[in-house]
PDB file of N, CA and C in Angstrom:
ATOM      1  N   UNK A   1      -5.755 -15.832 -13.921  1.00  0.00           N
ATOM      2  CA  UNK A   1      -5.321 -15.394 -12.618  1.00  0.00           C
ATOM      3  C   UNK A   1      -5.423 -16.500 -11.572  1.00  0.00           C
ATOM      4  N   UNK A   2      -5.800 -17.783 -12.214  1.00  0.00           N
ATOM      5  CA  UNK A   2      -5.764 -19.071 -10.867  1.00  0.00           C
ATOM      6  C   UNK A   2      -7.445 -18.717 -10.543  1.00  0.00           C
ATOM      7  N   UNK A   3      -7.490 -19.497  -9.043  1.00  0.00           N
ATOM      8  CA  UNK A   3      -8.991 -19.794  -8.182  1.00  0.00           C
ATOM      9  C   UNK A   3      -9.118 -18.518  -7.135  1.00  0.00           C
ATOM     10  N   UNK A   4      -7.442 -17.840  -6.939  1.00  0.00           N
ATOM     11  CA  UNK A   4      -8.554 -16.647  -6.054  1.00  0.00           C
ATOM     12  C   UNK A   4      -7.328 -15.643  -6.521  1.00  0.00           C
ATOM     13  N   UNK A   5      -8.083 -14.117  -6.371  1.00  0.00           N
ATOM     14  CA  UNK A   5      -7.681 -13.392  -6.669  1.00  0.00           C
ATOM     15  C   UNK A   5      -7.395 -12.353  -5.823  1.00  0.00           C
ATOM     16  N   UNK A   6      -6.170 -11.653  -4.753  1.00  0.00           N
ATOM     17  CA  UNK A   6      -5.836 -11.251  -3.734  1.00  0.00           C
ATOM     18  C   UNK A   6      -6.208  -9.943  -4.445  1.00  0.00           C
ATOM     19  N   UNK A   7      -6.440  -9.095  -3.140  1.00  0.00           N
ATOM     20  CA  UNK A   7      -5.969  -7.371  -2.610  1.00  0.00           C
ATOM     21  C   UNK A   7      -5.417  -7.351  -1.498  1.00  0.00           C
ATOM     22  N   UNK A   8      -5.306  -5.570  -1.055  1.00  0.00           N
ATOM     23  CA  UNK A   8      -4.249  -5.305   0.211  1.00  0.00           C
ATOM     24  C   UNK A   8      -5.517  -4.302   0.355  1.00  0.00           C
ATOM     25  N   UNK A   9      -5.761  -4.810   2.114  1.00  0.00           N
ATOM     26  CA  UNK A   9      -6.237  -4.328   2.719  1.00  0.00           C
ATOM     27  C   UNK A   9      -6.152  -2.988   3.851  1.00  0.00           C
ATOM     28  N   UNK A  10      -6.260  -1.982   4.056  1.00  0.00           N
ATOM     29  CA  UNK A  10      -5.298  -0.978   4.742  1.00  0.00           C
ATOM     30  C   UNK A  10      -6.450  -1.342   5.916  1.00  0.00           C
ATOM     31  N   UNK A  11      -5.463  -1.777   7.155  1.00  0.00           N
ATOM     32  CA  UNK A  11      -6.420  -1.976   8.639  1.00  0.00           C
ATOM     33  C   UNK A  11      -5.879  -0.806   9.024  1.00  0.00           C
ATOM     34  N   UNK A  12      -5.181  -0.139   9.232  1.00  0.00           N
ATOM     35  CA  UNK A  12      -4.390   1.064   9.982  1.00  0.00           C
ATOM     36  C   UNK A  12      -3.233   1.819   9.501  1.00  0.00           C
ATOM     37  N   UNK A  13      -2.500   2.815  10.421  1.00  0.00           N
ATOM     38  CA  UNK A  13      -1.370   2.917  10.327  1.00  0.00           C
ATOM     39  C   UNK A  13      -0.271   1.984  11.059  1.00  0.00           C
ATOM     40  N   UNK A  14       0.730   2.148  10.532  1.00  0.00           N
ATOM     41  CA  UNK A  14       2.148   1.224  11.456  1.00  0.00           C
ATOM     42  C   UNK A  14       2.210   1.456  12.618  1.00  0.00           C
ATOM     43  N   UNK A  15       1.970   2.923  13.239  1.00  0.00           N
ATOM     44  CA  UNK A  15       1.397   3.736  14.495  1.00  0.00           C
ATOM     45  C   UNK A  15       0.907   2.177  15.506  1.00  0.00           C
ATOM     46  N   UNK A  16       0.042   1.877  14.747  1.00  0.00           N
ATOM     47  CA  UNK A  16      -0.555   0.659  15.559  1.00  0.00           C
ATOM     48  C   UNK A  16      -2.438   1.515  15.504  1.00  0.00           C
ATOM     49  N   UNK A  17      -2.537   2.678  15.053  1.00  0.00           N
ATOM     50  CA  UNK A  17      -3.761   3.320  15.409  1.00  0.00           C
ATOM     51  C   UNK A  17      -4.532   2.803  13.997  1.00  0.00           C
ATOM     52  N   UNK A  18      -5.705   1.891  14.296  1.00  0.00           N
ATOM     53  CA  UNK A  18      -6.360   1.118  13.114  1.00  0.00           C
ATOM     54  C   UNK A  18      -7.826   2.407  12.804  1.00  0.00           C
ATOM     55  N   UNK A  19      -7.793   2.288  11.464  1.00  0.00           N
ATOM     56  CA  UNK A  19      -9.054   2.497  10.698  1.00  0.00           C
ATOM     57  C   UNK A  19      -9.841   2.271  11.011  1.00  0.00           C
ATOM     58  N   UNK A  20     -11.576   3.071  10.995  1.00  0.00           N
ATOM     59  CA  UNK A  20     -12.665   2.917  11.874  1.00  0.00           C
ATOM     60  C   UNK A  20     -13.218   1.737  10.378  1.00  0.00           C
ATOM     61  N   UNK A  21     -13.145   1.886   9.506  1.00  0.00           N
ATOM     62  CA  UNK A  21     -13.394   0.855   8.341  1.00  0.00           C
ATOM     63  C   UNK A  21     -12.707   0.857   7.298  1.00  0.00           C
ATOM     64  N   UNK A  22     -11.861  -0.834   7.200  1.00  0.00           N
ATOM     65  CA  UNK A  22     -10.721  -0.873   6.330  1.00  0.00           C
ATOM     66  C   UNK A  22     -10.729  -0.648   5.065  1.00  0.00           C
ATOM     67  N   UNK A  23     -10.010  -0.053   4.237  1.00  0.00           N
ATOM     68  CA  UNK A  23     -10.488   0.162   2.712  1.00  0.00           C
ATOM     69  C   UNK A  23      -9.349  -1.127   2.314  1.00  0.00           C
ATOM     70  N   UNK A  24     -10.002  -0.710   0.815  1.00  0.00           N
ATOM     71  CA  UNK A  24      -9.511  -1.401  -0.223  1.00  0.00           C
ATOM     72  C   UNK A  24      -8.163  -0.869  -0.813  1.00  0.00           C
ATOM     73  N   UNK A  25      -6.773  -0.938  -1.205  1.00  0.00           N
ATOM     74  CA  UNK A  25      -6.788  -0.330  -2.154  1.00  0.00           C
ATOM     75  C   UNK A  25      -6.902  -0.317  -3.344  1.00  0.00           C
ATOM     76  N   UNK A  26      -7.076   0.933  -4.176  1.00  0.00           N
ATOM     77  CA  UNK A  26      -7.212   0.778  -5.307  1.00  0.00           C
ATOM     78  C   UNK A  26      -6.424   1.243  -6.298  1.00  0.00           C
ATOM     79  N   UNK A  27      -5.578   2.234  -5.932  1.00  0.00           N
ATOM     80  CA  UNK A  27      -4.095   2.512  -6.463  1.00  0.00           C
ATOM     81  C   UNK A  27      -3.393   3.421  -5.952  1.00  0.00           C
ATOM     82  N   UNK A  28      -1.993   2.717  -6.340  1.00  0.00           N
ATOM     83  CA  UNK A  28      -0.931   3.054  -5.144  1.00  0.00           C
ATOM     84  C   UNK A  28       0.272   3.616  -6.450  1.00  0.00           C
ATOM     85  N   UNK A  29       0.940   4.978  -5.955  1.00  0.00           N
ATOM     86  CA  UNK A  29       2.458   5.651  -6.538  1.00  0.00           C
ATOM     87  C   UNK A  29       3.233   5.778  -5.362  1.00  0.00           C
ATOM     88  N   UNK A  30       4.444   5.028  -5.644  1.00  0.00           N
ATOM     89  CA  UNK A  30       5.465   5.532  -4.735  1.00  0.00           C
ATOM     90  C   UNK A  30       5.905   6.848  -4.943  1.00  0.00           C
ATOM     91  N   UNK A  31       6.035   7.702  -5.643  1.00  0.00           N
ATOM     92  CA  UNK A  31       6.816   8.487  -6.482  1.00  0.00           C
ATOM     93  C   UNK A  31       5.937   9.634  -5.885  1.00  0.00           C
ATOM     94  N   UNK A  32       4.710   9.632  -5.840  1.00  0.00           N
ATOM     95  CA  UNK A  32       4.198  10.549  -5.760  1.00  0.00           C
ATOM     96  C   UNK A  32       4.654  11.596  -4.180  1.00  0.00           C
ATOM     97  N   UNK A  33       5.458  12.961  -4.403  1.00  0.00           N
ATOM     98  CA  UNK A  33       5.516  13.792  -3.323  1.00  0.00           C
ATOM     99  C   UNK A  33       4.517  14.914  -2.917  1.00  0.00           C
ATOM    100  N   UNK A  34       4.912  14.426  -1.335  1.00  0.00           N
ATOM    101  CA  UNK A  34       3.339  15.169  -0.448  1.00  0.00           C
ATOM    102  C   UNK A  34       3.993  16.518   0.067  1.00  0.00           C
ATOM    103  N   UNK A  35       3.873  17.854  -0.215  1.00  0.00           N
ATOM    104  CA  UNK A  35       4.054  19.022  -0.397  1.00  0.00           C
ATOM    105  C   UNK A  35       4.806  19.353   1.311  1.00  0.00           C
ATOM    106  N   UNK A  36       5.678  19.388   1.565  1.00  0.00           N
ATOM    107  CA  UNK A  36       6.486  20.218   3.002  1.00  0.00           C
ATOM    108  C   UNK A  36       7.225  18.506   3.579  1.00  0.00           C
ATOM    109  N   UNK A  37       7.211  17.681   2.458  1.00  0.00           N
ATOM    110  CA  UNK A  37       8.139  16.481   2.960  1.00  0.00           C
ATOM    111  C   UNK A  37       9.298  15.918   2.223  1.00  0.00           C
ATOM    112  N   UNK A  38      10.493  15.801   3.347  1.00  0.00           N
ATOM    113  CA  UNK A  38      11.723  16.046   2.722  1.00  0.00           C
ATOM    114  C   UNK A  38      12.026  14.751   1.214  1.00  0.00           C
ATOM    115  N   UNK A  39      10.715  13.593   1.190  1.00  0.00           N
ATOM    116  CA  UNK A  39      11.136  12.881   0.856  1.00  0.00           C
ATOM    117  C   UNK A  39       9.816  12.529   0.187  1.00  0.00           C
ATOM    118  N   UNK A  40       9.403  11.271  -1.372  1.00  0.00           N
ATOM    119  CA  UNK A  40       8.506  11.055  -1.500  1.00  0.00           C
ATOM    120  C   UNK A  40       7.330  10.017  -0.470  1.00  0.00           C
ATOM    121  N   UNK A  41       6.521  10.497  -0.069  1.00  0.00           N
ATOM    122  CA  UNK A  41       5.578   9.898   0.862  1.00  0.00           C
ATOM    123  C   UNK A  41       4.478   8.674   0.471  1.00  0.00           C
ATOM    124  N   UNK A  42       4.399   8.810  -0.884  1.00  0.00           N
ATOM    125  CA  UNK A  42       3.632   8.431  -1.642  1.00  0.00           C
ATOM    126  C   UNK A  42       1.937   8.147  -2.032  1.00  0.00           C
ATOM    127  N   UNK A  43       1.448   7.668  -2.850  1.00  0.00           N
ATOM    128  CA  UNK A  43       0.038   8.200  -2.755  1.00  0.00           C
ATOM    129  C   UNK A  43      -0.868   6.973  -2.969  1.00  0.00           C
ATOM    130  N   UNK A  44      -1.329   6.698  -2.180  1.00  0.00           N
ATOM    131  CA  UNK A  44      -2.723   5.507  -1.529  1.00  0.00           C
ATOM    132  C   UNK A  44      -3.719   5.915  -1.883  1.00  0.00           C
ATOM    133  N   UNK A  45      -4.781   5.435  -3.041  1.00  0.00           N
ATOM    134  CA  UNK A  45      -6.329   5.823  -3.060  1.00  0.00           C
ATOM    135  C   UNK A  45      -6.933   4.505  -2.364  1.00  0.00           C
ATOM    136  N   UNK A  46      -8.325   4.354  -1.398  1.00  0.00           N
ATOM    137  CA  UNK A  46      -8.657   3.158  -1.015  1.00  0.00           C
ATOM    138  C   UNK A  46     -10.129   3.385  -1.311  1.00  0.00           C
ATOM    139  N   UNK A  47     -10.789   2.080  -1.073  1.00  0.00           N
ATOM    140  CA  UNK A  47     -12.337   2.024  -0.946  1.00  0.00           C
ATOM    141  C   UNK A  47     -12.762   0.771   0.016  1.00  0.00           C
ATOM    142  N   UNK A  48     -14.095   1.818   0.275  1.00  0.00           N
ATOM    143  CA  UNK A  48     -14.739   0.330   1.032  1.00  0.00           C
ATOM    144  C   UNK A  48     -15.251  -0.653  -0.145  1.00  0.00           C
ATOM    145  N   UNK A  49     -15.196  -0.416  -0.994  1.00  0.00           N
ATOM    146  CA  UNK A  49     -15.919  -1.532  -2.047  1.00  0.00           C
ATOM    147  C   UNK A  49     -14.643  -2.206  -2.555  1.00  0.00           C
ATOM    148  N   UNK A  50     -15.202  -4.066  -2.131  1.00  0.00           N
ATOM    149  CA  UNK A  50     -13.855  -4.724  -2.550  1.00  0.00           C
ATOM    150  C   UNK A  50     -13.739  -4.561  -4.542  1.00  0.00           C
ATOM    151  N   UNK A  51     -14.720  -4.657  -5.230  1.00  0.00           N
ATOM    152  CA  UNK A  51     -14.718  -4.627  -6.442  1.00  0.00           C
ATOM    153  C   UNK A  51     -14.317  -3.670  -6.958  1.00  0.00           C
ATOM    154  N   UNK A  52     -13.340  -2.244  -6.638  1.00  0.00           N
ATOM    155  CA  UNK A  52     -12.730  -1.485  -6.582  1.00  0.00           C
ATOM    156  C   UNK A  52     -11.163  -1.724  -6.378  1.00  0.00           C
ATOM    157  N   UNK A  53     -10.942  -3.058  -5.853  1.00  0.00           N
ATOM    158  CA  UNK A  53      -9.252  -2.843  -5.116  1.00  0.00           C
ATOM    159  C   UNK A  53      -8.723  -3.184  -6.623  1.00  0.00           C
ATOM    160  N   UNK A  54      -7.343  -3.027  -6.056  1.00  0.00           N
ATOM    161  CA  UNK A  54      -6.420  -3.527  -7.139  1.00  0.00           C
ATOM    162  C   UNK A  54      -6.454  -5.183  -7.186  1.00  0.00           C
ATOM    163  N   UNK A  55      -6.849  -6.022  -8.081  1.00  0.00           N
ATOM    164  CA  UNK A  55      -6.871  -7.578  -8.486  1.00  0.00           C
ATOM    165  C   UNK A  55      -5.223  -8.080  -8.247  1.00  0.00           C
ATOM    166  N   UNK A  56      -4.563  -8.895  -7.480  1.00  0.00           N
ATOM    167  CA  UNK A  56      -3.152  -9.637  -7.923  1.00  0.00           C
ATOM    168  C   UNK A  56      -3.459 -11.078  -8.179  1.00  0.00           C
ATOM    169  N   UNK A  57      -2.725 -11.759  -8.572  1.00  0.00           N
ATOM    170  CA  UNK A  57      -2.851 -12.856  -8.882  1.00  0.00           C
ATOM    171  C   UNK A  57      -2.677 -13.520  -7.590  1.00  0.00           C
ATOM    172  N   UNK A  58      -1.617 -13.334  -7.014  1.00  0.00           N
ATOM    173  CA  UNK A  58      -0.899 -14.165  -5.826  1.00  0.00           C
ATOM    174  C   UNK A  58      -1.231 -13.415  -4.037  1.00  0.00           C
ATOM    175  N   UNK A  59      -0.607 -14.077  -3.418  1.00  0.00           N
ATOM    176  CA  UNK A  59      -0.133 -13.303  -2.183  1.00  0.00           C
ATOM    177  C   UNK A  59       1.414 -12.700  -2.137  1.00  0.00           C
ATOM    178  N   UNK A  60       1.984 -13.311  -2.999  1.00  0.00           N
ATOM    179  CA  UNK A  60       3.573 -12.654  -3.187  1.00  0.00           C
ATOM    180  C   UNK A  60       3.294 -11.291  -3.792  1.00  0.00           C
ATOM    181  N   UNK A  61       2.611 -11.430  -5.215  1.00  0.00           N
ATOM    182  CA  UNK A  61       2.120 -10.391  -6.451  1.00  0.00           C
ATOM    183  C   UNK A  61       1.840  -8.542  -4.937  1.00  0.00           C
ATOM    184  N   UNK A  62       0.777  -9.369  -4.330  1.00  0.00           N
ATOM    185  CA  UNK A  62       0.155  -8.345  -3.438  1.00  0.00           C
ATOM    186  C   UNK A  62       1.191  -7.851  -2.505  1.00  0.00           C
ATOM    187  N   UNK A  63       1.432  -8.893  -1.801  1.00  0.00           N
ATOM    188  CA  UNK A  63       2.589  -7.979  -0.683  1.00  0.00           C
ATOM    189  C   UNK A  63       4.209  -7.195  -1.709  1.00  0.00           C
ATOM    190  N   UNK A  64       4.741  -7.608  -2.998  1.00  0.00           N
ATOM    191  CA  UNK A  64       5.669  -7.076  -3.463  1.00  0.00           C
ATOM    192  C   UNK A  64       5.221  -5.489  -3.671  1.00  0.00           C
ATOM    193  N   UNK A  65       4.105  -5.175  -4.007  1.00  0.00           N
ATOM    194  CA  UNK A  65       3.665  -3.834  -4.131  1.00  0.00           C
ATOM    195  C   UNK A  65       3.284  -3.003  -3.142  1.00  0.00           C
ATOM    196  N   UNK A  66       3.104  -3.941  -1.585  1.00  0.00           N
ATOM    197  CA  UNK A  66       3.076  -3.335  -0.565  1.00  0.00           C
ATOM    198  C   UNK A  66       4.636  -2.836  -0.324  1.00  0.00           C
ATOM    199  N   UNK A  67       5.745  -3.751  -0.593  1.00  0.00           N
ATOM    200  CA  UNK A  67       6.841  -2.974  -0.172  1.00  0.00           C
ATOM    201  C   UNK A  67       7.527  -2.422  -1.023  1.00  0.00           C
ATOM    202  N   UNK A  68       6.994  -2.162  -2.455  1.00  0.00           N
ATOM    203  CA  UNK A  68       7.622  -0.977  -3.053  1.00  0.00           C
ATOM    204  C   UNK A  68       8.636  -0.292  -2.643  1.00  0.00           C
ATOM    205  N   UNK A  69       9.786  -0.073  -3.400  1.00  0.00           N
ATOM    206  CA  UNK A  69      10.768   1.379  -3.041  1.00  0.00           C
ATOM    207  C   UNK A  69      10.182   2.316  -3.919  1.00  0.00           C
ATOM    208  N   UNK A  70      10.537   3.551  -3.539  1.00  0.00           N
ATOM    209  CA  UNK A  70       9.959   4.354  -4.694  1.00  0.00           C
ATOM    210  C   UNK A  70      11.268   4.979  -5.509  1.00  0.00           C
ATOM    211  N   UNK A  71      11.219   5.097  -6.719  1.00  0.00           N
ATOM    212  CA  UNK A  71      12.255   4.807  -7.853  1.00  0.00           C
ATOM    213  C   UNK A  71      12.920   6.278  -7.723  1.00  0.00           C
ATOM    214  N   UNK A  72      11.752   7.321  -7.474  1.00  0.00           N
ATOM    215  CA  UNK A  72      12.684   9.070  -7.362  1.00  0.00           C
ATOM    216  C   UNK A  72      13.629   9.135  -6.871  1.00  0.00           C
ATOM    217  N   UNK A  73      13.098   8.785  -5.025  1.00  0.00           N
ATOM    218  CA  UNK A  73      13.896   8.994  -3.872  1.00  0.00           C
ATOM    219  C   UNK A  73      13.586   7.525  -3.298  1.00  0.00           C
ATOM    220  N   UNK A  74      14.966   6.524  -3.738  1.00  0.00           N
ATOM    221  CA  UNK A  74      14.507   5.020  -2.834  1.00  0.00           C
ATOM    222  C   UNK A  74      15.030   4.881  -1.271  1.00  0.00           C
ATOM    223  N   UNK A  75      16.241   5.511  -0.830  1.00  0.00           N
ATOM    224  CA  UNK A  75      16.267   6.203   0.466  1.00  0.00           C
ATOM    225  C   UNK A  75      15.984   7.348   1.595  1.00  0.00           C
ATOM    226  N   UNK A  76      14.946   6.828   2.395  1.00  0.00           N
ATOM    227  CA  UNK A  76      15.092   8.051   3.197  1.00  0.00           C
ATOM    228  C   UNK A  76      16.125   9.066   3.713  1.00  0.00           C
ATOM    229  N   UNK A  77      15.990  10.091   4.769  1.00  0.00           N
ATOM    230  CA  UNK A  77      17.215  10.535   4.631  1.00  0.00           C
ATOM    231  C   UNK A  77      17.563   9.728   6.388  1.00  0.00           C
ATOM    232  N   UNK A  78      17.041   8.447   6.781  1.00  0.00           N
ATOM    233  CA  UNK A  78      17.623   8.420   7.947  1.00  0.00           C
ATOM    234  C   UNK A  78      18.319   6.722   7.496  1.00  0.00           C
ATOM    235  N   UNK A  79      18.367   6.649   6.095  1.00  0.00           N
ATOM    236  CA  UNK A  79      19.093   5.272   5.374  1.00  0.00           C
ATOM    237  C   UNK A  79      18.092   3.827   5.247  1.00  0.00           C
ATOM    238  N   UNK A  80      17.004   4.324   5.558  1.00  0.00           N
ATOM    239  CA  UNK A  80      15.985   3.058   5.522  1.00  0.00           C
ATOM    240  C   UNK A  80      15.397   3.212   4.211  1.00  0.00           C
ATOM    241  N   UNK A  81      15.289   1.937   3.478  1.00  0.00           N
ATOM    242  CA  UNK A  81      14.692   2.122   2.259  1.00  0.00           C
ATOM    243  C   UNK A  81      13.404   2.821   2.477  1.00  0.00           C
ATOM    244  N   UNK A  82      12.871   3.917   1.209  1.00  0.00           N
ATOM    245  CA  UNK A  82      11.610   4.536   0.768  1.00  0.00           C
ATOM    246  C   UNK A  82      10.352   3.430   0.108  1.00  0.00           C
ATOM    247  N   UNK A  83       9.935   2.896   1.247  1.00  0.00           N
ATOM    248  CA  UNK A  83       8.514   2.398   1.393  1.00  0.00           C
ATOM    249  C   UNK A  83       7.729   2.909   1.680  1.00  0.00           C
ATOM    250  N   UNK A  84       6.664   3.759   0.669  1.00  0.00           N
ATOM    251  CA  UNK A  84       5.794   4.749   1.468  1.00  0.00           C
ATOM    252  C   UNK A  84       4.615   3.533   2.064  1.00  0.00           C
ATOM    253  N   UNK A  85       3.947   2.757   1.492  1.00  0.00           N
ATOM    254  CA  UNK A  85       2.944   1.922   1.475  1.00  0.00           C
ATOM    255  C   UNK A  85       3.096   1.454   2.929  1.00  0.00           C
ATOM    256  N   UNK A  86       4.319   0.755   3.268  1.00  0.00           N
ATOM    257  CA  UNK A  86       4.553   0.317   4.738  1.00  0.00           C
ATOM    258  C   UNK A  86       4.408   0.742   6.007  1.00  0.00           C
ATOM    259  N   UNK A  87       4.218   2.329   5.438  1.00  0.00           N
ATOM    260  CA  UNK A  87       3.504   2.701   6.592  1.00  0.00           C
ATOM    261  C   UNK A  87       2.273   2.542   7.407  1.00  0.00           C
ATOM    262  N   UNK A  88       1.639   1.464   6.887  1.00  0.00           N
ATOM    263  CA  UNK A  88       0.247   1.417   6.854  1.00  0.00           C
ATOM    264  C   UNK A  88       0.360   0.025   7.373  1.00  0.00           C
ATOM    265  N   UNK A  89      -0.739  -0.467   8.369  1.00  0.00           N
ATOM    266  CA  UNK A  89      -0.643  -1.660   8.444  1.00  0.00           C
ATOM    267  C   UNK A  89      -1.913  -2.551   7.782  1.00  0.00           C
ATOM    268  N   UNK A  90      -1.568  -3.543   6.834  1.00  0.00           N
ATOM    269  CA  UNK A  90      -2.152  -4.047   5.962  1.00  0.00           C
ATOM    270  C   UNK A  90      -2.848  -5.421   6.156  1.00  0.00           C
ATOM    271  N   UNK A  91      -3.853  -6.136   5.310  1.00  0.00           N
ATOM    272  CA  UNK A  91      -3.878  -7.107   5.317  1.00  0.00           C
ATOM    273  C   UNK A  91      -4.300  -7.610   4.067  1.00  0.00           C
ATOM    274  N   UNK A  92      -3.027  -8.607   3.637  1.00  0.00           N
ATOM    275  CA  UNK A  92      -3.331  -8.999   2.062  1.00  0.00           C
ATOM    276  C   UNK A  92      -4.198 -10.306   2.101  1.00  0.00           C
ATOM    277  N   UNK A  93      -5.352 -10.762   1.139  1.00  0.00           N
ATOM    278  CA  UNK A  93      -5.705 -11.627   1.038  1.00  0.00           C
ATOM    279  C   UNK A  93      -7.048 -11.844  -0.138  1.00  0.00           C
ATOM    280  N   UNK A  94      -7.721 -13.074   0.234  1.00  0.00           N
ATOM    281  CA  UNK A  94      -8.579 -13.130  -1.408  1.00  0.00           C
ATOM    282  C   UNK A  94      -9.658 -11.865  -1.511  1.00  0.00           C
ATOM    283  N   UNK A  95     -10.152 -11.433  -2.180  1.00  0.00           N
ATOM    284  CA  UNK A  95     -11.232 -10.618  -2.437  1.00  0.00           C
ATOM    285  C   UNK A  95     -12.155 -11.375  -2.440  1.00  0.00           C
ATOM    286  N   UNK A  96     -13.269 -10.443  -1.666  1.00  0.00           N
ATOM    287  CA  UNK A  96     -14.423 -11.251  -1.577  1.00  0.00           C
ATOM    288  C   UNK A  96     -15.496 -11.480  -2.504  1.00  0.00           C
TER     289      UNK A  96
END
């Protein structure tokens, strides 16, 4: 995996309204639908423990899975690609 090994950090939502303490994540489905939404929303588990996140090799590796489409439903219905993850505002970088 090289000399450092990235995760994605969730600081907030896109809202701009940040997390009282950022998690980790530790696995992410686009696919996954959240019950009374017209579209898949998808599903984020996080932790405060970095030895929990998901390992990438890169910073590309990490942010490509932040912008995921999701494969069910890859358009919303207002024509913007289905990025559930992006809703979130992130910060990718080495694990500590």
């Amino acid at each position: 995996m090289g000399d450092k090994v990235y995760g994605i950090k969730l600081l907030g939502y896109g809202t701009g309204e940040l997390f009282l303490k950022p998690e980790w994540v530790t696995r992410f489905d686009p696919d996954i639908h959240e019950i009374g939404k017209p579209f898949p929303t998808g599903m984020v588990e996080s932790s405060v423990d970095p030895s929990k996140a998901l390992q990438f090799e890169s910073f590309a590796k990490a942010h490509e899975l932040w912008v995921t489409q999701s494969s069910s439903v890859p358009w919303r219905p207002d024509g913007k690609p289905n990025r559930p993850m992006t809703a979130f505002t992130v910060e990718i970088g080495p694990l500590p």
